[in-house]
PDB file of N, CA and C in Angstrom:
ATOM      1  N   UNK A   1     146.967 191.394 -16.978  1.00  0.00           N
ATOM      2  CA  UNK A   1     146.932 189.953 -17.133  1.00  0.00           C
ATOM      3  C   UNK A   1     147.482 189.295 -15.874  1.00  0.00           C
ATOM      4  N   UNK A   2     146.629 188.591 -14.823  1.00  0.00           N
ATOM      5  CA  UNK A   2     146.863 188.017 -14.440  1.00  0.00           C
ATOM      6  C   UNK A   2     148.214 186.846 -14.409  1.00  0.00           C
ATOM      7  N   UNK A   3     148.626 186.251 -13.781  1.00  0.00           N
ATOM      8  CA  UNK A   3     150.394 185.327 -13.499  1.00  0.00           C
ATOM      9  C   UNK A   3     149.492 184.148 -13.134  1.00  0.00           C
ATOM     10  N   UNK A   4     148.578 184.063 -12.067  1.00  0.00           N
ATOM     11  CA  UNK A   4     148.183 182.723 -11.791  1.00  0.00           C
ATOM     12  C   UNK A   4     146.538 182.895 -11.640  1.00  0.00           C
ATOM     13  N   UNK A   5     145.942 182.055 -11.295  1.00  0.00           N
ATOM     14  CA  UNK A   5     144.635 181.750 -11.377  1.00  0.00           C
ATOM     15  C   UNK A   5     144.309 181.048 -10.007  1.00  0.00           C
ATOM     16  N   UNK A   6     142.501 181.186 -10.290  1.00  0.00           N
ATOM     17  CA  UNK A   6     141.893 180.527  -8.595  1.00  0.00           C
ATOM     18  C   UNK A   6     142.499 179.152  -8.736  1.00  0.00           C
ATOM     19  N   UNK A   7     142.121 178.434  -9.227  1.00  0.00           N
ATOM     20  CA  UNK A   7     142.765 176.929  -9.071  1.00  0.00           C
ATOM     21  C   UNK A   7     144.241 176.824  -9.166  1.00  0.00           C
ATOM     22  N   UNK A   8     144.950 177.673  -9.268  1.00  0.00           N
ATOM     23  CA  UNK A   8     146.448 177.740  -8.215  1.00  0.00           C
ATOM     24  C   UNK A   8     146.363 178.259  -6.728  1.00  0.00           C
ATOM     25  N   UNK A   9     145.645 179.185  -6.550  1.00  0.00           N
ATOM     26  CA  UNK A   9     145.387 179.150  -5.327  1.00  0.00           C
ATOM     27  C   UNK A   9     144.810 178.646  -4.409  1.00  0.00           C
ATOM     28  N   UNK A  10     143.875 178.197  -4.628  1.00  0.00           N
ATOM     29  CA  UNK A  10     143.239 176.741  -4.032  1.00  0.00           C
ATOM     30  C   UNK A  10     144.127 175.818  -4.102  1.00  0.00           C
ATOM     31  N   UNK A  11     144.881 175.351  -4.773  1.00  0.00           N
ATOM     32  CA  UNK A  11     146.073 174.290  -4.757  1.00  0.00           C
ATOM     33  C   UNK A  11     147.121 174.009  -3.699  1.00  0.00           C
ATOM     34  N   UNK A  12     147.156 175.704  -3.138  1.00  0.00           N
ATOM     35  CA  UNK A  12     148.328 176.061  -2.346  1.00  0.00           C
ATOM     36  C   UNK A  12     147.993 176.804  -1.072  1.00  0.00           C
ATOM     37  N   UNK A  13     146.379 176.526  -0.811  1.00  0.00           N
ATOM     38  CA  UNK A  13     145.866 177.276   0.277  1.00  0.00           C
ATOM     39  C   UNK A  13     144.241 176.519   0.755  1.00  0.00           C
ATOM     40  N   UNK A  14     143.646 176.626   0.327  1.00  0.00           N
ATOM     41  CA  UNK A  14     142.346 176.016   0.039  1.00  0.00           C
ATOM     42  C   UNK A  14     140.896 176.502  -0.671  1.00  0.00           C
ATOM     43  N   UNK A  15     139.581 175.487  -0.323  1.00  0.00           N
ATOM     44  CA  UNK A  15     139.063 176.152  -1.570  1.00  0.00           C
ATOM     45  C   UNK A  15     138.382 177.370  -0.699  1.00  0.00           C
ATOM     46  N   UNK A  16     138.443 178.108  -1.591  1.00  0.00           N
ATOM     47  CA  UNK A  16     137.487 179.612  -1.542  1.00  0.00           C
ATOM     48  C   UNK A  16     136.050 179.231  -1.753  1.00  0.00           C
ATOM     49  N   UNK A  17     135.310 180.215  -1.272  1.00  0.00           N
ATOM     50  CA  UNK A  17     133.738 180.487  -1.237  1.00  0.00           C
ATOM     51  C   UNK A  17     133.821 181.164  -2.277  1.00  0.00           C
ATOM     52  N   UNK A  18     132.353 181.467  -3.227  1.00  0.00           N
ATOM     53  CA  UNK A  18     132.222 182.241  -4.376  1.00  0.00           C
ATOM     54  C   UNK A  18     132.507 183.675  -3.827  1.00  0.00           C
ATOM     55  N   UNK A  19     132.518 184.351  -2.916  1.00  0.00           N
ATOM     56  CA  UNK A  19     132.402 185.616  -2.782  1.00  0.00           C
ATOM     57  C   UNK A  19     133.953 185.931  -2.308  1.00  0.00           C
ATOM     58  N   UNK A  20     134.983 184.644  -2.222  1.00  0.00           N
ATOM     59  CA  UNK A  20     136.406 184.433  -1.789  1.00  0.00           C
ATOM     60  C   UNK A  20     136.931 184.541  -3.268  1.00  0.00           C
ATOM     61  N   UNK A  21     136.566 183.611  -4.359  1.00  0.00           N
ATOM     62  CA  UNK A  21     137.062 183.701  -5.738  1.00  0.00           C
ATOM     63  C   UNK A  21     136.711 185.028  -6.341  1.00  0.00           C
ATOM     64  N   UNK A  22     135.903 186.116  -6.172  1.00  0.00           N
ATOM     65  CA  UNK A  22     135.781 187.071  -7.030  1.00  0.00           C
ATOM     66  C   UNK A  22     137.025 188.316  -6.002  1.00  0.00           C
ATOM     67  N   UNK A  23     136.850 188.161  -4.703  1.00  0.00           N
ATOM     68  CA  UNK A  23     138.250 189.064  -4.084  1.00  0.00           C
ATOM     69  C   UNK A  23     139.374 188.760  -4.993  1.00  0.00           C
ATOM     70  N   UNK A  24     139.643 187.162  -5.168  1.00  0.00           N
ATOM     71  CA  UNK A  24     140.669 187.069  -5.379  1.00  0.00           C
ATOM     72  C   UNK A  24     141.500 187.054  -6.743  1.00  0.00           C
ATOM     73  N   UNK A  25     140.132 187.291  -7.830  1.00  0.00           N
ATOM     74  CA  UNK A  25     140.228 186.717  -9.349  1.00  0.00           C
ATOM     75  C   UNK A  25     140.774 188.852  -9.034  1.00  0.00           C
ATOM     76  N   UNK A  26     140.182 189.642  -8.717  1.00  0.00           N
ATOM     77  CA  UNK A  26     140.603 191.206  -8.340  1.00  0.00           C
ATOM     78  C   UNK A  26     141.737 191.356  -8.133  1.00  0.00           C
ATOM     79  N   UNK A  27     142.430 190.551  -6.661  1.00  0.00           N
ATOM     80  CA  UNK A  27     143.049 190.687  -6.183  1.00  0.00           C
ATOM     81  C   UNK A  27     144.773 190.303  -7.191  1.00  0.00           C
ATOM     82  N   UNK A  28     144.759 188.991  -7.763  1.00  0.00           N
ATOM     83  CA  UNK A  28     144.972 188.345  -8.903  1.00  0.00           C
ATOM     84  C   UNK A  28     145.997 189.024 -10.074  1.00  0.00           C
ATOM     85  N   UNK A  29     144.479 190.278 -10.277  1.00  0.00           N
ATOM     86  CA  UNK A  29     144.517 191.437 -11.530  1.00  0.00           C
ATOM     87  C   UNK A  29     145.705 192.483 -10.919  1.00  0.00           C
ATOM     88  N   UNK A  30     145.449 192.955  -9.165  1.00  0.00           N
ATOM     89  CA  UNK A  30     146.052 193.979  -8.875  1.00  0.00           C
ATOM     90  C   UNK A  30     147.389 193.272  -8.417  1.00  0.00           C
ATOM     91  N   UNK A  31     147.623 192.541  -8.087  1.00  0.00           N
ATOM     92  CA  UNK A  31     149.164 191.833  -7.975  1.00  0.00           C
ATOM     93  C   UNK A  31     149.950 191.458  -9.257  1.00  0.00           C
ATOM     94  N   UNK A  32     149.007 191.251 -10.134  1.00  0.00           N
ATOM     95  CA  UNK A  32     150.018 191.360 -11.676  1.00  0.00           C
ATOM     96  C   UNK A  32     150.538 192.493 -11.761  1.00  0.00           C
ATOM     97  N   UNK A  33     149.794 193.755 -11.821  1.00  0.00           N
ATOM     98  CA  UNK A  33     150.167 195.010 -12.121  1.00  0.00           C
ATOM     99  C   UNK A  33     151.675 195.178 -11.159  1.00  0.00           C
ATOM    100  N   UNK A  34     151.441 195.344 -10.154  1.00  0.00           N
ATOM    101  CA  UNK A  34     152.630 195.538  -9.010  1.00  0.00           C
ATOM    102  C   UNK A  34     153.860 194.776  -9.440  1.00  0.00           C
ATOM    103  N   UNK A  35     153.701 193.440  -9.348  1.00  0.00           N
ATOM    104  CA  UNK A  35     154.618 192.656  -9.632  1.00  0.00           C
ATOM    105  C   UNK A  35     155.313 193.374 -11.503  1.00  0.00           C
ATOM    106  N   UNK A  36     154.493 193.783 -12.382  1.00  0.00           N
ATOM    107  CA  UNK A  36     155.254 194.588 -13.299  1.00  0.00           C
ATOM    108  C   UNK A  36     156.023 195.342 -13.221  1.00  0.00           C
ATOM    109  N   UNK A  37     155.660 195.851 -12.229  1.00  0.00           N
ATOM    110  CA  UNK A  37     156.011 197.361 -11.790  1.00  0.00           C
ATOM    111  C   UNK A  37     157.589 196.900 -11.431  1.00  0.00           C
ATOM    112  N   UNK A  38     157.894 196.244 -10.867  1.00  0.00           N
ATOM    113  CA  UNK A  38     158.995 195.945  -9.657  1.00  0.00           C
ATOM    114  C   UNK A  38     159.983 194.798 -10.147  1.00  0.00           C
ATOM    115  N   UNK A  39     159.483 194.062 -11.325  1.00  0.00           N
ATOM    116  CA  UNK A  39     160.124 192.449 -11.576  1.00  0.00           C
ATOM    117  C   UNK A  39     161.169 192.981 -12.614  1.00  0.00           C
ATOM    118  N   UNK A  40     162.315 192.330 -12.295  1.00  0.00           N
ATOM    119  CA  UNK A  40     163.792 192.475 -13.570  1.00  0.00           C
ATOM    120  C   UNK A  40     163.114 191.906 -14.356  1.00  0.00           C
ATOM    121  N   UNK A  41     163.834 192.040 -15.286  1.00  0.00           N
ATOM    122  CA  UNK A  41     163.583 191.496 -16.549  1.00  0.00           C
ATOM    123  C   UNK A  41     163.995 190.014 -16.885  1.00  0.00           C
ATOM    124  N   UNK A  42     164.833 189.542 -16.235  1.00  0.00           N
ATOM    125  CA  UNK A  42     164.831 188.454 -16.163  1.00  0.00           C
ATOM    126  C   UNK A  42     163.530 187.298 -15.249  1.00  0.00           C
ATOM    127  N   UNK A  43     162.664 187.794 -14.899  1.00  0.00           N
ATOM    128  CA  UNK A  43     161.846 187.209 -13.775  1.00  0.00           C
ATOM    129  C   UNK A  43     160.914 186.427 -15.254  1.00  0.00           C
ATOM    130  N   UNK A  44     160.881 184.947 -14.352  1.00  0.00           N
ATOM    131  CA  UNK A  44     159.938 184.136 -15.636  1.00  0.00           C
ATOM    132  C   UNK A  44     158.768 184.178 -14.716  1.00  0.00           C
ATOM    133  N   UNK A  45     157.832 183.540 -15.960  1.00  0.00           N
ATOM    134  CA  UNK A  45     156.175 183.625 -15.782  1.00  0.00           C
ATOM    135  C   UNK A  45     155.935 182.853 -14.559  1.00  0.00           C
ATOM    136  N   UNK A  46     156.841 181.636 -14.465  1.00  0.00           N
ATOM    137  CA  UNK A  46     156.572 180.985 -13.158  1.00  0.00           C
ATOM    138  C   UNK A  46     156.937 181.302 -12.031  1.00  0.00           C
ATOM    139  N   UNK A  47     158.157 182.461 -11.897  1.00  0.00           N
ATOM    140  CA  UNK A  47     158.183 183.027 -10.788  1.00  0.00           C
ATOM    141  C   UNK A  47     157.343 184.402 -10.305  1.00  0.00           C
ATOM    142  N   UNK A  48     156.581 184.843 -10.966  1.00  0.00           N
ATOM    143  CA  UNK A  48     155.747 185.976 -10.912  1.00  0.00           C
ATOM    144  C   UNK A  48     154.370 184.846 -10.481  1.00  0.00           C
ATOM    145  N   UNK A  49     154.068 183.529 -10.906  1.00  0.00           N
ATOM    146  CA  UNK A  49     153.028 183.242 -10.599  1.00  0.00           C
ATOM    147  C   UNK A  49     152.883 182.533  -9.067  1.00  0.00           C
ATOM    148  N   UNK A  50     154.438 182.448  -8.599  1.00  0.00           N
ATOM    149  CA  UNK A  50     154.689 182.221  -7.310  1.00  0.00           C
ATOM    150  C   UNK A  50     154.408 183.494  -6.134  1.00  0.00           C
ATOM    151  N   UNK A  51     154.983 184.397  -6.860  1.00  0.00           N
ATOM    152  CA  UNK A  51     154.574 185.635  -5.837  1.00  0.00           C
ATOM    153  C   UNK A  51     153.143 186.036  -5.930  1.00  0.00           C
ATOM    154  N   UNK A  52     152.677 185.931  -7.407  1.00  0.00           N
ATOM    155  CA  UNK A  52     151.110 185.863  -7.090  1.00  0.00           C
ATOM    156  C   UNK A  52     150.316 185.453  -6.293  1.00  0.00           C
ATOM    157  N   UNK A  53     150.371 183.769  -6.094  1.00  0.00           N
ATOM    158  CA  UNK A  53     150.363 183.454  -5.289  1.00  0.00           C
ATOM    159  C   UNK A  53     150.298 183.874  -3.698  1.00  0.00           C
ATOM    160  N   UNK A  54     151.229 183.829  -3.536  1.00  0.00           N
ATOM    161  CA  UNK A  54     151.759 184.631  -2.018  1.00  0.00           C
ATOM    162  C   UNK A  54     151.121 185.627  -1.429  1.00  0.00           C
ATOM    163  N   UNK A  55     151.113 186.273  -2.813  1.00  0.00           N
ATOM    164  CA  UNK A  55     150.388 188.033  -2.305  1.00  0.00           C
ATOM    165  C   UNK A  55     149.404 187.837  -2.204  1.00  0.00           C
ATOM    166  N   UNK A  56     148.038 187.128  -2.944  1.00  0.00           N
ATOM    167  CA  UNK A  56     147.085 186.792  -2.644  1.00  0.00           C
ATOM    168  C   UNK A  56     146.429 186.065  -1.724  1.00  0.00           C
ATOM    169  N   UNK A  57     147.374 184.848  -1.302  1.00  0.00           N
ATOM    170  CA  UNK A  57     146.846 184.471  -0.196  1.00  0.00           C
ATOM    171  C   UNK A  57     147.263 185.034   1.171  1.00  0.00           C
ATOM    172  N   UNK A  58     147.880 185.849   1.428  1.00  0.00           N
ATOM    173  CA  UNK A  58     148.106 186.695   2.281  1.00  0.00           C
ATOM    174  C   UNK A  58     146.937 188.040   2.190  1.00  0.00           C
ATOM    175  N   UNK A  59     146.557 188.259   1.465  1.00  0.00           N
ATOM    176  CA  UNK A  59     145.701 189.195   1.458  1.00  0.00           C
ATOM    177  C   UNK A  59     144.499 188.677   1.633  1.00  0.00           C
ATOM    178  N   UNK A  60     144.033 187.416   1.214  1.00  0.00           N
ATOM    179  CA  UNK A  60     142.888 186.439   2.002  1.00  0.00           C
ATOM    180  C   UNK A  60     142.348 186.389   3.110  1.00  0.00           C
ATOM    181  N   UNK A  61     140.822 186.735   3.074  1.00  0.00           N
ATOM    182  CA  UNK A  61     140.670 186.333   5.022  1.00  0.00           C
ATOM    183  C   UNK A  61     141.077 184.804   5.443  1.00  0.00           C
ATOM    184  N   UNK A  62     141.878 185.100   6.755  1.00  0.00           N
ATOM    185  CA  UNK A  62     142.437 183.733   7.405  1.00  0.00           C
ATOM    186  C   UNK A  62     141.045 183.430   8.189  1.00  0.00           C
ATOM    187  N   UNK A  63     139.814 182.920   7.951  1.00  0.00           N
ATOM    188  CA  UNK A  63     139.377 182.698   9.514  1.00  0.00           C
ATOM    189  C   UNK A  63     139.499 181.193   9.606  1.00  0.00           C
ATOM    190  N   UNK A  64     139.548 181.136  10.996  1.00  0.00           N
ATOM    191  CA  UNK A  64     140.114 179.574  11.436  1.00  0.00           C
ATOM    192  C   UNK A  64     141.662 179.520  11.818  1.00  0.00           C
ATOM    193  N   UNK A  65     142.124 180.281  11.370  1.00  0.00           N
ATOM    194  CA  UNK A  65     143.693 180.206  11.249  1.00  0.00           C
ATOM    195  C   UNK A  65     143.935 180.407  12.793  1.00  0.00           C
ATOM    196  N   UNK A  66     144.994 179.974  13.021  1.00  0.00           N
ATOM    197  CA  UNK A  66     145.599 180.600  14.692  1.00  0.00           C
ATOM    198  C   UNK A  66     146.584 182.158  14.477  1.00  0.00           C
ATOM    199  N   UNK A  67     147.236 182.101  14.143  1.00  0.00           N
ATOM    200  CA  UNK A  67     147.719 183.359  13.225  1.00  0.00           C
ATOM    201  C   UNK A  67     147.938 184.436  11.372  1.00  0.00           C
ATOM    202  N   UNK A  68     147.828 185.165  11.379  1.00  0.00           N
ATOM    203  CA  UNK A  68     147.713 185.476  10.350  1.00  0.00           C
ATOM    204  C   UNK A  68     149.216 185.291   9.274  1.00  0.00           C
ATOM    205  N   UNK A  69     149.002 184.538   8.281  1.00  0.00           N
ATOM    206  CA  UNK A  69     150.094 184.179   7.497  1.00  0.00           C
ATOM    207  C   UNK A  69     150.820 185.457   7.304  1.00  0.00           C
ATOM    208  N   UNK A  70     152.548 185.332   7.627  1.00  0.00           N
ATOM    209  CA  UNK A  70     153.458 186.815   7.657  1.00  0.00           C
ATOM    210  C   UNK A  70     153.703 187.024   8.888  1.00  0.00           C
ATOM    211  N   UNK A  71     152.821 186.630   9.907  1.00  0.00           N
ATOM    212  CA  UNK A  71     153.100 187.133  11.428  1.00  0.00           C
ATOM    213  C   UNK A  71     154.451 186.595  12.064  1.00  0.00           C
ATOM    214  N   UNK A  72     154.990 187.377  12.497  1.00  0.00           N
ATOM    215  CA  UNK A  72     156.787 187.099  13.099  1.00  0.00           C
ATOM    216  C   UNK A  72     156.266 187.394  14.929  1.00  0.00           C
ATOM    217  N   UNK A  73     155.557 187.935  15.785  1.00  0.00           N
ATOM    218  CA  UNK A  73     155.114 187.690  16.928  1.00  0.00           C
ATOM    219  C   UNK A  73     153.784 187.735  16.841  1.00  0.00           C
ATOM    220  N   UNK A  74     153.114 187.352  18.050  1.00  0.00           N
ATOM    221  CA  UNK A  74     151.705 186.743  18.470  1.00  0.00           C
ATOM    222  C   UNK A  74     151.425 186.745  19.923  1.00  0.00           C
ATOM    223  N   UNK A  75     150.276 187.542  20.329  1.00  0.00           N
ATOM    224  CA  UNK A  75     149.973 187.636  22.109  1.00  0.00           C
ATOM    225  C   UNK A  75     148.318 187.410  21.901  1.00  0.00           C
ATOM    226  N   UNK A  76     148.039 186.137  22.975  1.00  0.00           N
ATOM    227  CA  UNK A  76     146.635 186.579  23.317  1.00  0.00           C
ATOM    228  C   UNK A  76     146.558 186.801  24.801  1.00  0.00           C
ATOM    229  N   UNK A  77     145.373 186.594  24.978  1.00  0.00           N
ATOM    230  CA  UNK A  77     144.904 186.391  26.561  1.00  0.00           C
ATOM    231  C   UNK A  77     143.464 186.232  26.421  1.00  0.00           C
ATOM    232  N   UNK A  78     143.546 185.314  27.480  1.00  0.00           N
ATOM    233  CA  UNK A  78     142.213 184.796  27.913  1.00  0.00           C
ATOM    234  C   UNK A  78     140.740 185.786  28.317  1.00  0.00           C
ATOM    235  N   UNK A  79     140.912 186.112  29.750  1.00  0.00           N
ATOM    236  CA  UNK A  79     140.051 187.087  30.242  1.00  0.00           C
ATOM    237  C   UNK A  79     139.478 188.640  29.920  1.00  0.00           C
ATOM    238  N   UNK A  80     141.046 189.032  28.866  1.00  0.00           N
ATOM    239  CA  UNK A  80     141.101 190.540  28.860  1.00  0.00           C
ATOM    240  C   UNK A  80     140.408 190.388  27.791  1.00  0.00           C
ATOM    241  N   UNK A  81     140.591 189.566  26.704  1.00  0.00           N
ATOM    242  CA  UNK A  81     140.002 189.269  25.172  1.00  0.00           C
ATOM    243  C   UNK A  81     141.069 190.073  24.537  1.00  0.00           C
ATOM    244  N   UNK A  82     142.636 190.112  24.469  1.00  0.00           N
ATOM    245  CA  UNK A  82     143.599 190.715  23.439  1.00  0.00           C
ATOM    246  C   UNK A  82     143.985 189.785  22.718  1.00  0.00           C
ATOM    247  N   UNK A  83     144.059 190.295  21.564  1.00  0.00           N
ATOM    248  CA  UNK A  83     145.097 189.471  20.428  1.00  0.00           C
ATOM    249  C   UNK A  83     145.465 190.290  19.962  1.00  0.00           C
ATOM    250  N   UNK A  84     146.701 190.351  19.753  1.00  0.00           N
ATOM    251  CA  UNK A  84     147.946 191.097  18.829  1.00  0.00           C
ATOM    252  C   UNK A  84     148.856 190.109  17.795  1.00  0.00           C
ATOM    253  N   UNK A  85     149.024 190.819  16.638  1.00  0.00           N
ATOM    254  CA  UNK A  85     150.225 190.214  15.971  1.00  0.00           C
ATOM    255  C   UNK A  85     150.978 191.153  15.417  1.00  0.00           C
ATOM    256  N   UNK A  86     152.590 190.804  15.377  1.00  0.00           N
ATOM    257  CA  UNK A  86     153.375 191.881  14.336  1.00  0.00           C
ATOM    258  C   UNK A  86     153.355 191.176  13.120  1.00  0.00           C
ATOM    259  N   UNK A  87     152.557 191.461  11.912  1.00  0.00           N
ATOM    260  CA  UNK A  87     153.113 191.301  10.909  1.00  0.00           C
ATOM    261  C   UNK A  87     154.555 191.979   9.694  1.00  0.00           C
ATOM    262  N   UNK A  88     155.510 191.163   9.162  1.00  0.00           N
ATOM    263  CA  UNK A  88     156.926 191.215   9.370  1.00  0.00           C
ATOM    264  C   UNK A  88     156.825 191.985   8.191  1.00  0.00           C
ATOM    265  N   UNK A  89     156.082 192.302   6.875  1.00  0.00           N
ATOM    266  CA  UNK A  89     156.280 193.004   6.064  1.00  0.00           C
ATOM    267  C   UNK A  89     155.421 194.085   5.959  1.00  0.00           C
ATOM    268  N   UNK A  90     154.207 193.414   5.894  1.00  0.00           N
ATOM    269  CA  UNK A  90     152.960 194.509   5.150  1.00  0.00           C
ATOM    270  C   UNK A  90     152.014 194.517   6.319  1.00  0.00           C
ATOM    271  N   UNK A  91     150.768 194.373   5.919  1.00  0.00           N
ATOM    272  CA  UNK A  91     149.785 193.918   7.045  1.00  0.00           C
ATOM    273  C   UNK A  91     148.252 193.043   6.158  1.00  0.00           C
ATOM    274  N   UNK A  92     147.764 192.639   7.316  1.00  0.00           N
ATOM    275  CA  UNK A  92     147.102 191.725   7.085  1.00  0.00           C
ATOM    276  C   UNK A  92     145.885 192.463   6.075  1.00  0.00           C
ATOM    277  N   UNK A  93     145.304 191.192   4.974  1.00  0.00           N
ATOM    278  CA  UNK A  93     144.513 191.567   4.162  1.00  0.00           C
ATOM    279  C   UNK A  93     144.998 192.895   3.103  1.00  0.00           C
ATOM    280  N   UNK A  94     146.335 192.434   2.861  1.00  0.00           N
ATOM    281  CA  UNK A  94     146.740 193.780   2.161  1.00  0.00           C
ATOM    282  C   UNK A  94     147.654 193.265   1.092  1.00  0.00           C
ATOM    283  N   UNK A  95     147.950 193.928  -0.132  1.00  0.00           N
ATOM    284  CA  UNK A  95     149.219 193.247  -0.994  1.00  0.00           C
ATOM    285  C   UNK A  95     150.381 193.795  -0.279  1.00  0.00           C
ATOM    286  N   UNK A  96     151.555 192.572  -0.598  1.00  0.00           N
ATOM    287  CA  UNK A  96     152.550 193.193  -0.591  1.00  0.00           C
ATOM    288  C   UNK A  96     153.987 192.304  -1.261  1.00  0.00           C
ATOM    289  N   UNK A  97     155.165 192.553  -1.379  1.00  0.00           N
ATOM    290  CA  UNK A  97     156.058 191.960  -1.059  1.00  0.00           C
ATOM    291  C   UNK A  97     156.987 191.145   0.187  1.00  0.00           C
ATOM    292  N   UNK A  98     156.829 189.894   0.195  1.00  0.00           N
ATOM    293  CA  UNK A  98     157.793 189.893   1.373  1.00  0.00           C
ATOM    294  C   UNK A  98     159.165 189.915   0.704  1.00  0.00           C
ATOM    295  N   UNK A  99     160.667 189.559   1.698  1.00  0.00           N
ATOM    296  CA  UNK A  99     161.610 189.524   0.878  1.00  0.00           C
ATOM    297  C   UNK A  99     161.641 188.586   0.109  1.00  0.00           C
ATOM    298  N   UNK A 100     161.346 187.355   0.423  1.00  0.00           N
ATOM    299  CA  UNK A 100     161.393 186.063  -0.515  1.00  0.00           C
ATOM    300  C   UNK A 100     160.608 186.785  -1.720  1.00  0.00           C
ATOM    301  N   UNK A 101     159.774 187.107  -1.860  1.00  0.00           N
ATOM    302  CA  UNK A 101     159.163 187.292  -3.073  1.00  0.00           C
ATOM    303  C   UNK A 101     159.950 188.409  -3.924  1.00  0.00           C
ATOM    304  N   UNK A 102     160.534 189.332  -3.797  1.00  0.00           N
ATOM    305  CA  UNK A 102     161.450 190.364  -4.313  1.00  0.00           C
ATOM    306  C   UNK A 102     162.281 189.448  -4.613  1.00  0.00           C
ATOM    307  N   UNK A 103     163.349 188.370  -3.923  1.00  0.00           N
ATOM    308  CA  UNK A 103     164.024 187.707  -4.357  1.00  0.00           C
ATOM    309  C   UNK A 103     163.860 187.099  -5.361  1.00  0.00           C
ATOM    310  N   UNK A 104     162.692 186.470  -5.192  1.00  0.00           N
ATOM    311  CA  UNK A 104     161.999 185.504  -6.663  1.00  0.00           C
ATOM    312  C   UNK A 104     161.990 186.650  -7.968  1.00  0.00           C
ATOM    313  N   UNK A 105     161.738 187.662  -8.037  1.00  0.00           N
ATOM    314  CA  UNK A 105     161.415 188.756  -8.994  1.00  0.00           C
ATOM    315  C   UNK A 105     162.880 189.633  -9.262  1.00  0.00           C
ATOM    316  N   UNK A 106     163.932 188.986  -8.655  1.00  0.00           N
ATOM    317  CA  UNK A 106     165.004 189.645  -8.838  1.00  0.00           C
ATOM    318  C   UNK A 106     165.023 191.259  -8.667  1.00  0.00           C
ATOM    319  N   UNK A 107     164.629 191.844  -7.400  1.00  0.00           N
ATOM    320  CA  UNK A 107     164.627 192.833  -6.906  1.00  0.00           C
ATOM    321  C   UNK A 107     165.444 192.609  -5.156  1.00  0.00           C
ATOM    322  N   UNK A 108     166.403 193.911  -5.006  1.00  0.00           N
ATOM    323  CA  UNK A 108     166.828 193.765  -4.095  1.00  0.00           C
ATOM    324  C   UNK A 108     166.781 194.612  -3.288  1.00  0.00           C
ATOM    325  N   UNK A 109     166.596 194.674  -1.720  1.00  0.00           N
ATOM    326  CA  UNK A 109     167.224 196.016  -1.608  1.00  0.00           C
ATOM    327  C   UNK A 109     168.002 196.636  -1.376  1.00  0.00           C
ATOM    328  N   UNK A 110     168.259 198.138  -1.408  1.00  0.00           N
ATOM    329  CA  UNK A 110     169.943 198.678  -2.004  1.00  0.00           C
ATOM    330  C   UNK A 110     169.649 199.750  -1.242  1.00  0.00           C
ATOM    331  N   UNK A 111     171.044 199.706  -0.304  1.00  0.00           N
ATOM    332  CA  UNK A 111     171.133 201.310   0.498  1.00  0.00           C
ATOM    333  C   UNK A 111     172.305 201.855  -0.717  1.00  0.00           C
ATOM    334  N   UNK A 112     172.500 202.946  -0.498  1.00  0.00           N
ATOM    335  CA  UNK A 112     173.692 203.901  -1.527  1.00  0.00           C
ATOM    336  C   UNK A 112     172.757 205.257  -1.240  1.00  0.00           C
ATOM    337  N   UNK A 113     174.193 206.040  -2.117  1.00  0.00           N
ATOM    338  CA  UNK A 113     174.000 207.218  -1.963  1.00  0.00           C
ATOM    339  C   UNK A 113     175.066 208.121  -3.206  1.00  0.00           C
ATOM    340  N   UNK A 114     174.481 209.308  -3.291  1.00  0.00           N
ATOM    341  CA  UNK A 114     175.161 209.849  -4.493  1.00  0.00           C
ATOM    342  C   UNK A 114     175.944 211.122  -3.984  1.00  0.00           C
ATOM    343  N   UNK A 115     176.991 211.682  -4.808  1.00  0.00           N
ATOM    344  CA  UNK A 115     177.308 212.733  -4.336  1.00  0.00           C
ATOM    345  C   UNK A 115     177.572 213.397  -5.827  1.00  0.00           C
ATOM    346  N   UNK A 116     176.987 214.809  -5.528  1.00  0.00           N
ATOM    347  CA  UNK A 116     177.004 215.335  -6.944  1.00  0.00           C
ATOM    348  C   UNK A 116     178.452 216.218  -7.028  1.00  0.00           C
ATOM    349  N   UNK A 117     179.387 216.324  -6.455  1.00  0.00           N
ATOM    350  CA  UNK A 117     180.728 216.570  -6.324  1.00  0.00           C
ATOM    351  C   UNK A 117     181.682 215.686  -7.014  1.00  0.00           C
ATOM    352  N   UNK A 118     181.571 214.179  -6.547  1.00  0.00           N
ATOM    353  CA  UNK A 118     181.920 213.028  -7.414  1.00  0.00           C
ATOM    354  C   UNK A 118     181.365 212.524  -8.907  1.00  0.00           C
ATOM    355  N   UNK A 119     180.090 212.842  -9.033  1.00  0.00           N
ATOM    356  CA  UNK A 119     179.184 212.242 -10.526  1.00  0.00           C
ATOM    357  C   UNK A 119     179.817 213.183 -11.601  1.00  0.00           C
TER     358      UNK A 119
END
């Protein structure tokens, strides 16, 4: 079960082409699942439909865009024809979490370590 729908995403990005709404009604389906996977139990419907959100339109083709939404650096050049970007979590056209969104879902992350001498 889907968290949010095309007309939230269009709301918060713009409108999609028919062959943009069926990626994303998919895409939608497979970010609910994940977001199950990973969300405390305390996480409400409206914050799962925020990261829905997110994840989906990040996984969206940007064309037109000057950079790809997530990107933390950016290089072109003229003559050579390069473009590079680092994207800061995942990569482009892909699901993922950023931290804000783990935050929203009450997931953190946690270094530790165990010692079976002490347990």
């Amino acid at each position: 079960m889907a968290y949010a729908t095309i007309s939230d995403i269009e709301t918060r990005y713009r409108t999609l082409s028919e062959s943009e709404k069926t990626i994303a009604e998919a895409l939608l389906d497979d970010a609910a699942v994940m977001i199950d996977k990973i969300a405390s139990e305390g996480a409400t419907d409206g914050q799962k439909k925020v990261v829905s959100c997110r994840m989906v339109i990040r996984a969206l083709p940007q064309d037109g865009m000057t950079a790809p939404i997530g990107a933390t650096q950016g290089s072109m050049t003229a003559l050579g024809y390069t473009e590079s970007w680092t994207i800061s979590n995942g990569a482009a056209n892909e699901l993922y979490f950023s931290k804000e969104d783990k935050k929203l879902l009450g997931v953190s992350n946690q270094i530790g370590s165990y010692s079976p001498l002490e347990g």
